[in-house]
C-alpha atoms as a PDB file:
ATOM      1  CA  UNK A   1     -62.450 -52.833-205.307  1.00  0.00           C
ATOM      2  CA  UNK A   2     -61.367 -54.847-208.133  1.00  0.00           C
ATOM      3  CA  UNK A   3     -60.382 -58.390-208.021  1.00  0.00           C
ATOM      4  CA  UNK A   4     -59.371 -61.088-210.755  1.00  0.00           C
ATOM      5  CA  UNK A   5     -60.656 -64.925-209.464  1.00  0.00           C
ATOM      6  CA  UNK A   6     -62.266 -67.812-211.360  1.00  0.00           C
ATOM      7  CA  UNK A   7     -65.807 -69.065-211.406  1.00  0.00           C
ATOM      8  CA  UNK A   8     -67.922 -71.635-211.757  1.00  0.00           C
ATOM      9  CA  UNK A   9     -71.415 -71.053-213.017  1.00  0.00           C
ATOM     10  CA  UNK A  10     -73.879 -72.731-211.265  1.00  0.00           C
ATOM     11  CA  UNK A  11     -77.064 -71.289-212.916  1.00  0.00           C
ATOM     12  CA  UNK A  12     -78.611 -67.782-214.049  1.00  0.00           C
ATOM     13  CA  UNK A  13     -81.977 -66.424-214.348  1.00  0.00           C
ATOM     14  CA  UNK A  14     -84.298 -63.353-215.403  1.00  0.00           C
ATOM     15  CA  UNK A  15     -84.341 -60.776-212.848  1.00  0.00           C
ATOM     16  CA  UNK A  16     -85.638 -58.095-215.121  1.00  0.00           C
ATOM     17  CA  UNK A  17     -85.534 -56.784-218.738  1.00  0.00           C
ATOM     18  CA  UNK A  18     -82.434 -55.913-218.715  1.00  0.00           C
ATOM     19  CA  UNK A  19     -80.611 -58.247-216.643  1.00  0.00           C
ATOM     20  CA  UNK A  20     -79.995 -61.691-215.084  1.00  0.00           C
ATOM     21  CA  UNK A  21     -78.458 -62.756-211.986  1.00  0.00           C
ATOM     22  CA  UNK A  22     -75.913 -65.487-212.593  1.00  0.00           C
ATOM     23  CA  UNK A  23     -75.080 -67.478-209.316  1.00  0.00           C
ATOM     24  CA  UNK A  24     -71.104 -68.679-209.262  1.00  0.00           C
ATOM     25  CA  UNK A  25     -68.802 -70.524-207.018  1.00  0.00           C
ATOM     26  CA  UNK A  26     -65.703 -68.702-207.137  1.00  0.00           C
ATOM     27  CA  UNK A  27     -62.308 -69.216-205.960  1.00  0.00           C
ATOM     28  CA  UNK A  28     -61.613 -66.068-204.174  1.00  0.00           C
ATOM     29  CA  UNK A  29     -64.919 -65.618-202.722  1.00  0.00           C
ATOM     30  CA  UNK A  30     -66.941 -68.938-202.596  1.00  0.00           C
ATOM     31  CA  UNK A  31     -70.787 -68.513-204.224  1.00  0.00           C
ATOM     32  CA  UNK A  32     -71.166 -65.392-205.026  1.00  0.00           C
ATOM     33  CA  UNK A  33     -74.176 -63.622-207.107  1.00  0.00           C
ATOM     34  CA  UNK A  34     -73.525 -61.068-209.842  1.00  0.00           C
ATOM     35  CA  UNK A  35     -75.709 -59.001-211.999  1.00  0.00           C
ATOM     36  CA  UNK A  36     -75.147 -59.363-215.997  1.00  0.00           C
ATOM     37  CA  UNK A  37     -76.309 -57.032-218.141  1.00  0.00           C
ATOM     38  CA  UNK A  38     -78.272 -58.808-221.271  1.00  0.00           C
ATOM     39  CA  UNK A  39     -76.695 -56.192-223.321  1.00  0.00           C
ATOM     40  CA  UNK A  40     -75.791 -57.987-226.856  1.00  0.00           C
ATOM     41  CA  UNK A  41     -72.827 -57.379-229.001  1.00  0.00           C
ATOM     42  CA  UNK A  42     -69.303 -58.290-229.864  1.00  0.00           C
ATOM     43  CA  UNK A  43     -68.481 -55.151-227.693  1.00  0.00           C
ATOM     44  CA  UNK A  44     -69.804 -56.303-224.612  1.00  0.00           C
ATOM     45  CA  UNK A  45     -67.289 -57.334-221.839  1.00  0.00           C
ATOM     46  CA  UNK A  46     -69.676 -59.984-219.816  1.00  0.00           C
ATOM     47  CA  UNK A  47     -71.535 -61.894-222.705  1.00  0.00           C
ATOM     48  CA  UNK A  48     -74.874 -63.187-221.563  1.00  0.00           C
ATOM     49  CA  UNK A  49     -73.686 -66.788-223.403  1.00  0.00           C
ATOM     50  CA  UNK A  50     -71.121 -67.329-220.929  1.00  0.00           C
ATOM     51  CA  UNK A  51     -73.619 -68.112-218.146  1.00  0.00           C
ATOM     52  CA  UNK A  52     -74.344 -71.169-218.947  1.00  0.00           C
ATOM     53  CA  UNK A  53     -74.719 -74.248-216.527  1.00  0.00           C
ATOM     54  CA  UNK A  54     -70.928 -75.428-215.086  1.00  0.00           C
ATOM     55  CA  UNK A  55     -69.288 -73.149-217.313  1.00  0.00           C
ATOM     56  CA  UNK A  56     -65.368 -72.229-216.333  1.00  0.00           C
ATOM     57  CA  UNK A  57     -64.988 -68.294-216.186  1.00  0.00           C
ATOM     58  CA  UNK A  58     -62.371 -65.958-215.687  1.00  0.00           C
ATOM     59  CA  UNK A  59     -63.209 -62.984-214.218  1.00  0.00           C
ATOM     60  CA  UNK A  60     -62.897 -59.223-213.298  1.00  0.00           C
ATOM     61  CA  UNK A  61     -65.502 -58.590-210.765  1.00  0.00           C
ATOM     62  CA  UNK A  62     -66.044 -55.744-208.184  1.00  0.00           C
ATOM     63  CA  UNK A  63     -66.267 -57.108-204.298  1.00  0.00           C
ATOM     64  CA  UNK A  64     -67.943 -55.284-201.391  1.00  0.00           C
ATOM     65  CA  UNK A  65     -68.775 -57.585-198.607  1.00  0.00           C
ATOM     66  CA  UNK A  66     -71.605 -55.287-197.604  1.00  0.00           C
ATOM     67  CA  UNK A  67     -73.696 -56.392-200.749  1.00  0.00           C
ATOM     68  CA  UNK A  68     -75.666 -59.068-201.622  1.00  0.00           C
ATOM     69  CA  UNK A  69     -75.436 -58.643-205.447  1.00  0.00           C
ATOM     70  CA  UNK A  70     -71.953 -57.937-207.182  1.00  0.00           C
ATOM     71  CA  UNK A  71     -71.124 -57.247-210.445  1.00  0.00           C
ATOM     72  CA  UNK A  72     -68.658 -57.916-212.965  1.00  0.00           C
ATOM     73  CA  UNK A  73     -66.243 -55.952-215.145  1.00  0.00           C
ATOM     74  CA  UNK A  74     -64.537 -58.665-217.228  1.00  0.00           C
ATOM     75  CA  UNK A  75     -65.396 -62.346-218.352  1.00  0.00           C
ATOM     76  CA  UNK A  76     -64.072 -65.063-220.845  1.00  0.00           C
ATOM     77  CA  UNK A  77     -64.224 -68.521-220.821  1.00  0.00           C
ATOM     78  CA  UNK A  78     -61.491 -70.187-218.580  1.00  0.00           C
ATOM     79  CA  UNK A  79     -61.693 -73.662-220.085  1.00  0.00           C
ATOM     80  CA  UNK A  80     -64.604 -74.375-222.972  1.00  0.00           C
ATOM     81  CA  UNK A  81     -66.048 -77.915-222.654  1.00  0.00           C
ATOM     82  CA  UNK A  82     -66.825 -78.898-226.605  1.00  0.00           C
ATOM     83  CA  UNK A  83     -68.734 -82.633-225.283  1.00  0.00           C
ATOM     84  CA  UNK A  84     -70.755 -80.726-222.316  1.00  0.00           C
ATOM     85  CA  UNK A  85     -72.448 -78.524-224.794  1.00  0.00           C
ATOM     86  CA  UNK A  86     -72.419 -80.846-228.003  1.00  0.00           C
ATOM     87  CA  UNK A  87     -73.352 -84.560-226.254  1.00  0.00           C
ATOM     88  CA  UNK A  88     -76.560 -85.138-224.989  1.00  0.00           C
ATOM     89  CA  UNK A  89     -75.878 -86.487-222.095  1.00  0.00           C
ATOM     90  CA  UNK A  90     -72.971 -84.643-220.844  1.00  0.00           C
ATOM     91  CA  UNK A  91     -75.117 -81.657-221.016  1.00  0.00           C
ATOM     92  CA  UNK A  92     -78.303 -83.517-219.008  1.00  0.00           C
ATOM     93  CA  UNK A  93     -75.678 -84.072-216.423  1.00  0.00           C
ATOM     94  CA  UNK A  94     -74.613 -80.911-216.344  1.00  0.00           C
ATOM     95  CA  UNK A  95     -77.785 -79.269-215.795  1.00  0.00           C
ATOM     96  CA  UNK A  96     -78.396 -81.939-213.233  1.00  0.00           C
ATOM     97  CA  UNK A  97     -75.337 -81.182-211.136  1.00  0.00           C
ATOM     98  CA  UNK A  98     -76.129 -77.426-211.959  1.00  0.00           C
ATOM     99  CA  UNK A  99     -79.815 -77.725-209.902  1.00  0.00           C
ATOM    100  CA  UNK A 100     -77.654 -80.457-207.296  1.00  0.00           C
ATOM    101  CA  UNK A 101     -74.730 -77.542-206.684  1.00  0.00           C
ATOM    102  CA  UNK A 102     -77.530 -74.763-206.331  1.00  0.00           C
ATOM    103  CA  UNK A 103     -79.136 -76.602-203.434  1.00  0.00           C
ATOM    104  CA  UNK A 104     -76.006 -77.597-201.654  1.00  0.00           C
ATOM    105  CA  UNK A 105     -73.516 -74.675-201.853  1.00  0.00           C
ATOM    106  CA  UNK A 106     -75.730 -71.780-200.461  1.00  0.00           C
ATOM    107  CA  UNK A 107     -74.154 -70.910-197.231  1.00  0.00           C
ATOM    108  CA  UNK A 108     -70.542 -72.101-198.857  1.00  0.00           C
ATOM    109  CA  UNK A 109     -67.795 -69.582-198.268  1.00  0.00           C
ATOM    110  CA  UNK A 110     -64.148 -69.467-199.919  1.00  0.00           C
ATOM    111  CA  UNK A 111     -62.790 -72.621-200.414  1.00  0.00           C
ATOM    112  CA  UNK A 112     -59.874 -73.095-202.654  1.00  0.00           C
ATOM    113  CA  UNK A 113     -59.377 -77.134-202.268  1.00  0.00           C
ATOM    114  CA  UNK A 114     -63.471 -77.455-202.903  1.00  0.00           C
ATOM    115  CA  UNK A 115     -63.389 -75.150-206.122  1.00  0.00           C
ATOM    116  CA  UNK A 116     -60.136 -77.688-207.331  1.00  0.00           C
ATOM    117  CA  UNK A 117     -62.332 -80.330-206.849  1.00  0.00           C
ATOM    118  CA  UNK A 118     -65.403 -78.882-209.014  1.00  0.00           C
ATOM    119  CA  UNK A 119     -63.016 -77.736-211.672  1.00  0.00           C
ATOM    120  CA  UNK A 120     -61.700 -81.054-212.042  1.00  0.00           C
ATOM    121  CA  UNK A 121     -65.018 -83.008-211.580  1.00  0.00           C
ATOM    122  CA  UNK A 122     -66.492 -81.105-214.759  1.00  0.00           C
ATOM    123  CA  UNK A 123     -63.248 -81.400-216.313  1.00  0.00           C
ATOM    124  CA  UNK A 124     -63.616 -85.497-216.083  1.00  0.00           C
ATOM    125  CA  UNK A 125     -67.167 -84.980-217.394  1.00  0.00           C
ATOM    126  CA  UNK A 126     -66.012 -83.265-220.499  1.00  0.00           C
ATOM    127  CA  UNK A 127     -63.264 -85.357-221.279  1.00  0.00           C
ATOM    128  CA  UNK A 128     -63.877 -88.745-220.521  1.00  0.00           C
ATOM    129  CA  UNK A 129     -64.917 -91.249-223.380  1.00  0.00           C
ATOM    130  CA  UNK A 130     -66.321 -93.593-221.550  1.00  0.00           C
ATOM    131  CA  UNK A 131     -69.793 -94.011-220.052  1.00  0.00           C
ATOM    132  CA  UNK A 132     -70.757 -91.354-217.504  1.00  0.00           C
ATOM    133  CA  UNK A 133     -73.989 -93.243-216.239  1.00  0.00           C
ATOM    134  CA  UNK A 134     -72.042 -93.527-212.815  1.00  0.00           C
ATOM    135  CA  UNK A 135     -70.653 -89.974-212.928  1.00  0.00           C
ATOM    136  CA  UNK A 136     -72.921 -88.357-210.581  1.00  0.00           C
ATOM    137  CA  UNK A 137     -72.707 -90.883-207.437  1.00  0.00           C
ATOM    138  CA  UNK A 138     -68.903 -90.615-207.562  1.00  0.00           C
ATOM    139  CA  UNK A 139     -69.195 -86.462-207.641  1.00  0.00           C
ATOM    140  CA  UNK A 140     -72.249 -86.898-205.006  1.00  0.00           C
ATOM    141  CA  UNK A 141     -70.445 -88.863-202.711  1.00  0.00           C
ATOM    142  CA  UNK A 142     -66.882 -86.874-203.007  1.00  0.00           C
ATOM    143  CA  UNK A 143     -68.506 -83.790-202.541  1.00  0.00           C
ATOM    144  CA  UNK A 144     -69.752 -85.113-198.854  1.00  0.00           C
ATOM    145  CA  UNK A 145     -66.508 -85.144-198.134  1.00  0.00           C
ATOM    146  CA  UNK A 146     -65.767 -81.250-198.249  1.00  0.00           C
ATOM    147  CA  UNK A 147     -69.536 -80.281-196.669  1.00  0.00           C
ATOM    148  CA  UNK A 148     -67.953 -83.030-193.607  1.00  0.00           C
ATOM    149  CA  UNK A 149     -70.608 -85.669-193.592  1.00  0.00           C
ATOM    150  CA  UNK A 150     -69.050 -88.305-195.644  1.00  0.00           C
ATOM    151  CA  UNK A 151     -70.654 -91.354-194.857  1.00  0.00           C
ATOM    152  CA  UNK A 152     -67.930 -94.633-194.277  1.00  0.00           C
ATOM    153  CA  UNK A 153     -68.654 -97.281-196.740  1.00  0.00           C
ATOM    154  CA  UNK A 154     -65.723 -99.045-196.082  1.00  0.00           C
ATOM    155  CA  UNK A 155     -66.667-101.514-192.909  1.00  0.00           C
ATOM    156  CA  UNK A 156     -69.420-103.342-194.467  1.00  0.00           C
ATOM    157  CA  UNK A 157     -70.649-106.853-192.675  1.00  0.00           C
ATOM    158  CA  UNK A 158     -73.145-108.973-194.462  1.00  0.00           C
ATOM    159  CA  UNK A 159     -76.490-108.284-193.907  1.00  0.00           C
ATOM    160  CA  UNK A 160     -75.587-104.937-192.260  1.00  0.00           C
ATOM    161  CA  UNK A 161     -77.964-101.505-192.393  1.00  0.00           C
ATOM    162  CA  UNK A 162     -76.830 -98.726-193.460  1.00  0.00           C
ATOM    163  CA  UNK A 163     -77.785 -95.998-190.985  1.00  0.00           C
ATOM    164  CA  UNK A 164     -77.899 -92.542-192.418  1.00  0.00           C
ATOM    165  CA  UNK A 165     -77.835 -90.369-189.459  1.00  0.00           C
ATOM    166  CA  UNK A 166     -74.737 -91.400-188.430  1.00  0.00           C
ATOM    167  CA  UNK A 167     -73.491 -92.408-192.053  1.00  0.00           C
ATOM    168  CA  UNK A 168     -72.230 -96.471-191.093  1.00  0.00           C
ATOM    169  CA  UNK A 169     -73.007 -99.541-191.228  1.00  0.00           C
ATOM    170  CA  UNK A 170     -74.331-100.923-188.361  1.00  0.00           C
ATOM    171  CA  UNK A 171     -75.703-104.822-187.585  1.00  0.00           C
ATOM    172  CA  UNK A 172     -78.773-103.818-185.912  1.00  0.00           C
ATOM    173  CA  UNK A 173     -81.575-101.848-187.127  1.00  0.00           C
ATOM    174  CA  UNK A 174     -81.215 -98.163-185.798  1.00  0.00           C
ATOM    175  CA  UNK A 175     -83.611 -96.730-183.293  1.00  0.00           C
ATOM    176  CA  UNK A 176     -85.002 -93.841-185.821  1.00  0.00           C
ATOM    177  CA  UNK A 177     -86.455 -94.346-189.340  1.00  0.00           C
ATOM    178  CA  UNK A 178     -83.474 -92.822-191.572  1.00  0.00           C
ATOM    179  CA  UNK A 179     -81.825 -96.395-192.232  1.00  0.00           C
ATOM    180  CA  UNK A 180     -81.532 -98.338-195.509  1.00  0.00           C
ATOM    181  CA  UNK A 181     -82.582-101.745-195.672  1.00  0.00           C
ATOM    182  CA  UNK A 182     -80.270-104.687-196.182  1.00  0.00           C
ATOM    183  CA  UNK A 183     -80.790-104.919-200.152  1.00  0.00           C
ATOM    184  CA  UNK A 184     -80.495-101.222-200.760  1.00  0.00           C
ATOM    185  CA  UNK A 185     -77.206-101.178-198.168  1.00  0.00           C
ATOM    186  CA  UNK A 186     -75.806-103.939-199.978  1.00  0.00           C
ATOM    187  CA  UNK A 187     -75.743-101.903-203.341  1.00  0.00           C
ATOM    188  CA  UNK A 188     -74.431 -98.824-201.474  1.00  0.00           C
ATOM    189  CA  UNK A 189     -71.230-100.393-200.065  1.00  0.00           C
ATOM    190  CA  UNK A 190     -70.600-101.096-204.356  1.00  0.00           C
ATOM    191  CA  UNK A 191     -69.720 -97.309-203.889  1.00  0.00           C
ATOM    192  CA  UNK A 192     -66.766 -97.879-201.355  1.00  0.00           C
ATOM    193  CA  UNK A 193     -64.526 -98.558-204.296  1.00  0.00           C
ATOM    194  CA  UNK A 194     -66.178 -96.086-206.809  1.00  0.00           C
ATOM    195  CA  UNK A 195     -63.570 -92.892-208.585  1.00  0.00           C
ATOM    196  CA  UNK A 196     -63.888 -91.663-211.712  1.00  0.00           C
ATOM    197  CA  UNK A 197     -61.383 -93.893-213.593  1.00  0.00           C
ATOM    198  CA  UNK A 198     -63.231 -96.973-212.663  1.00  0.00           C
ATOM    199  CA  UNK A 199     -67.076 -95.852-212.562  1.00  0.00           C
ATOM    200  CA  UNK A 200     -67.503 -97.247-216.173  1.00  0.00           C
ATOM    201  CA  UNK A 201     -67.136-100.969-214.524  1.00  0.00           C
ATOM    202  CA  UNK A 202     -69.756-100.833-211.831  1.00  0.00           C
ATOM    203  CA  UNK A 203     -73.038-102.080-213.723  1.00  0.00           C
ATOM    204  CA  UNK A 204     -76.180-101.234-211.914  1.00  0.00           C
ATOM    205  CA  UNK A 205     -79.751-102.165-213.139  1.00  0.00           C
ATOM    206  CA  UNK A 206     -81.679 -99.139-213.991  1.00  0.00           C
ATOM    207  CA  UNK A 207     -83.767 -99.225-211.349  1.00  0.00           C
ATOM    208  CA  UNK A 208     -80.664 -99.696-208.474  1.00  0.00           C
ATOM    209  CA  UNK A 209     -79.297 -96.522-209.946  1.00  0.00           C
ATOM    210  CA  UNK A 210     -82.279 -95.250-209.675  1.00  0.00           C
ATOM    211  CA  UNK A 211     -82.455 -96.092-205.888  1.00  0.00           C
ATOM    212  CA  UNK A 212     -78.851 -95.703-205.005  1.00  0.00           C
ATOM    213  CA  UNK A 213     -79.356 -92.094-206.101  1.00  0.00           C
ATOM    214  CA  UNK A 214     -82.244 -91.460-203.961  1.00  0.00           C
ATOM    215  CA  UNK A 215     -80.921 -92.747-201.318  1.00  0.00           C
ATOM    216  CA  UNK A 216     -77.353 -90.384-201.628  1.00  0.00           C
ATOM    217  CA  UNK A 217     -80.020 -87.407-201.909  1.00  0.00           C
ATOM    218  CA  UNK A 218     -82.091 -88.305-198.784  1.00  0.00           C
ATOM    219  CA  UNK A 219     -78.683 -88.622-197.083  1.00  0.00           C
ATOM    220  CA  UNK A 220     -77.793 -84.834-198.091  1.00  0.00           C
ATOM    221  CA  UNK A 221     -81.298 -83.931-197.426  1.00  0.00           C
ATOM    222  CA  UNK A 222     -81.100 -85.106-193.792  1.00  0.00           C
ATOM    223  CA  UNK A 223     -77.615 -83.283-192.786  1.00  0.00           C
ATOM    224  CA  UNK A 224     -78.669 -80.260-194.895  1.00  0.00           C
ATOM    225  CA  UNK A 225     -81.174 -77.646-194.229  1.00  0.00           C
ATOM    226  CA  UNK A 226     -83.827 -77.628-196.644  1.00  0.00           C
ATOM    227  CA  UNK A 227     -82.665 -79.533-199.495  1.00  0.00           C
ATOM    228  CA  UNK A 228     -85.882 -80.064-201.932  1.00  0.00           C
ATOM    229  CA  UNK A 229     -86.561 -82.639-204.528  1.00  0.00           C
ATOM    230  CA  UNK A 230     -84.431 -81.781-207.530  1.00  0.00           C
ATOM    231  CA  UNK A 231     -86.618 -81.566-210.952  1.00  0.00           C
ATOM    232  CA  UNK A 232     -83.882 -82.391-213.264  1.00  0.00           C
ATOM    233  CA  UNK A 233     -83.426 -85.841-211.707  1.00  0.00           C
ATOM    234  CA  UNK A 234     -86.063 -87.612-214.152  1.00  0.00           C
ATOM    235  CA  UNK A 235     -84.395 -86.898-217.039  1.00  0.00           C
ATOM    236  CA  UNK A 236     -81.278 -88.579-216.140  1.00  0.00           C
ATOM    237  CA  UNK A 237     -83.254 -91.318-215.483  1.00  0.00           C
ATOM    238  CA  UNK A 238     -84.582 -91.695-218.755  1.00  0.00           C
ATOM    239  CA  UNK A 239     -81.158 -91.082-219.945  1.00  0.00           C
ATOM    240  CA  UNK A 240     -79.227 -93.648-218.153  1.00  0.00           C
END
């Protein structure tokens, strides 16, 4: 059966000669993988070029819950992001929330208020003029909200640990070994007040960005299963 939904890439690669499987969080149907052919021309309906990472589609696709692997009639670009592809940066992010997305929204079935929020999140990234250095803990961090483990930020004491199991703050160092310590807490409840139209006027040293995003991806690697070290982390570190 036929159905008409958007999409939002969240990477491709080779399976053969002849095609690629492109891996997409739609609206209709939550992640969902499709088989492109790599067929070029101005005649082709699915254009290879349109998989690219956090790209907006509009789609045609064919939908049979019994397979793994669907495919797709019709594509075109929902919404094209000139800065993501042309700046530098913008496009290092992308890729990074590209590999971040993979990891996280495997199991992730239809979700119509979660694909809003994506939409909108890469939307910010293209359009915003201001610095985007911060960009990633405020999507990080929102995100936890819709896979239910967002962690409360808000009732921060002096000289309180933050424990990550139970995602709090807590006065007395936790029982188990997932806790932050008081410096590194300290810079996490900076977040509490974080949102994309302030992020450009929290200033972090390079290396407390560095360690506030470690610490946000050991907290999704302990409530998710088998969430591995993300390679396209070290070149946002060079970058910002």
């Amino acid at each position: 059966m036929l159905h008409k939904t958007k999409g939002l890439v969240l990477n491709s690669i080779n399976y053969n000669d002849k095609y690629i499987l492109a891996h997409i969080f739609t609206e209709s149907f939550g992640r969902v993988t499709y088989m492109v052919s790599k067929t070029k021309g101005k005649s082709s309906k699915v254009p290879k070029s349109l998989f690219s990472p956090l790209a907006v589609l509009d789609m045609e696709v064919e939908h049979q819950a019994s397979r793994d692997i669907q495919r797709i009639r019709e594509a075109r670009y929902e919404v094209y992001f000139y800065d993501i592809t042309g700046d530098i940066k913008k496009t290092s992010m992308a890729f990074f929330l590209s590999e971040f997305l993979t990891r996280v929204l495997r199991d992730t079935n239809e979700g119509k208020h979660l694909f809003e929020f994506l939409i909108q999140s890469v939307q910010v990234l293209d359009m915003t003029e201001k610095s985007i250095a911060n960009f990633h803990l405020v999507f990080m961090l929102k995100l936890s909200h819709f896979m239910g483990f967002y962690p409360n930020l808000e009732e921060y004491g002096e000289n309180d640990m933050f424990d990550m199991i139970n995602g709090e703050f807590v006065s007395r160092q936790p029982l188990h070994k997932h806790y932050l310590n008081r410096y590194d807490s300290k810079a996490l409840s900076l977040l509490a007040r974080i949102s994309y139209e302030n992020m450009h006027h929290f200033v972090f040293t390079r290396q407390d960005r560095i360690t506030v995003i470690s610490r946000i991806l050991e907290y999704y690697r302990l409530h998710l299963y088998d969430f591995p070290a993300l390679k396209s982390l070290d070149v946002l570190h060079e970058l910002f």
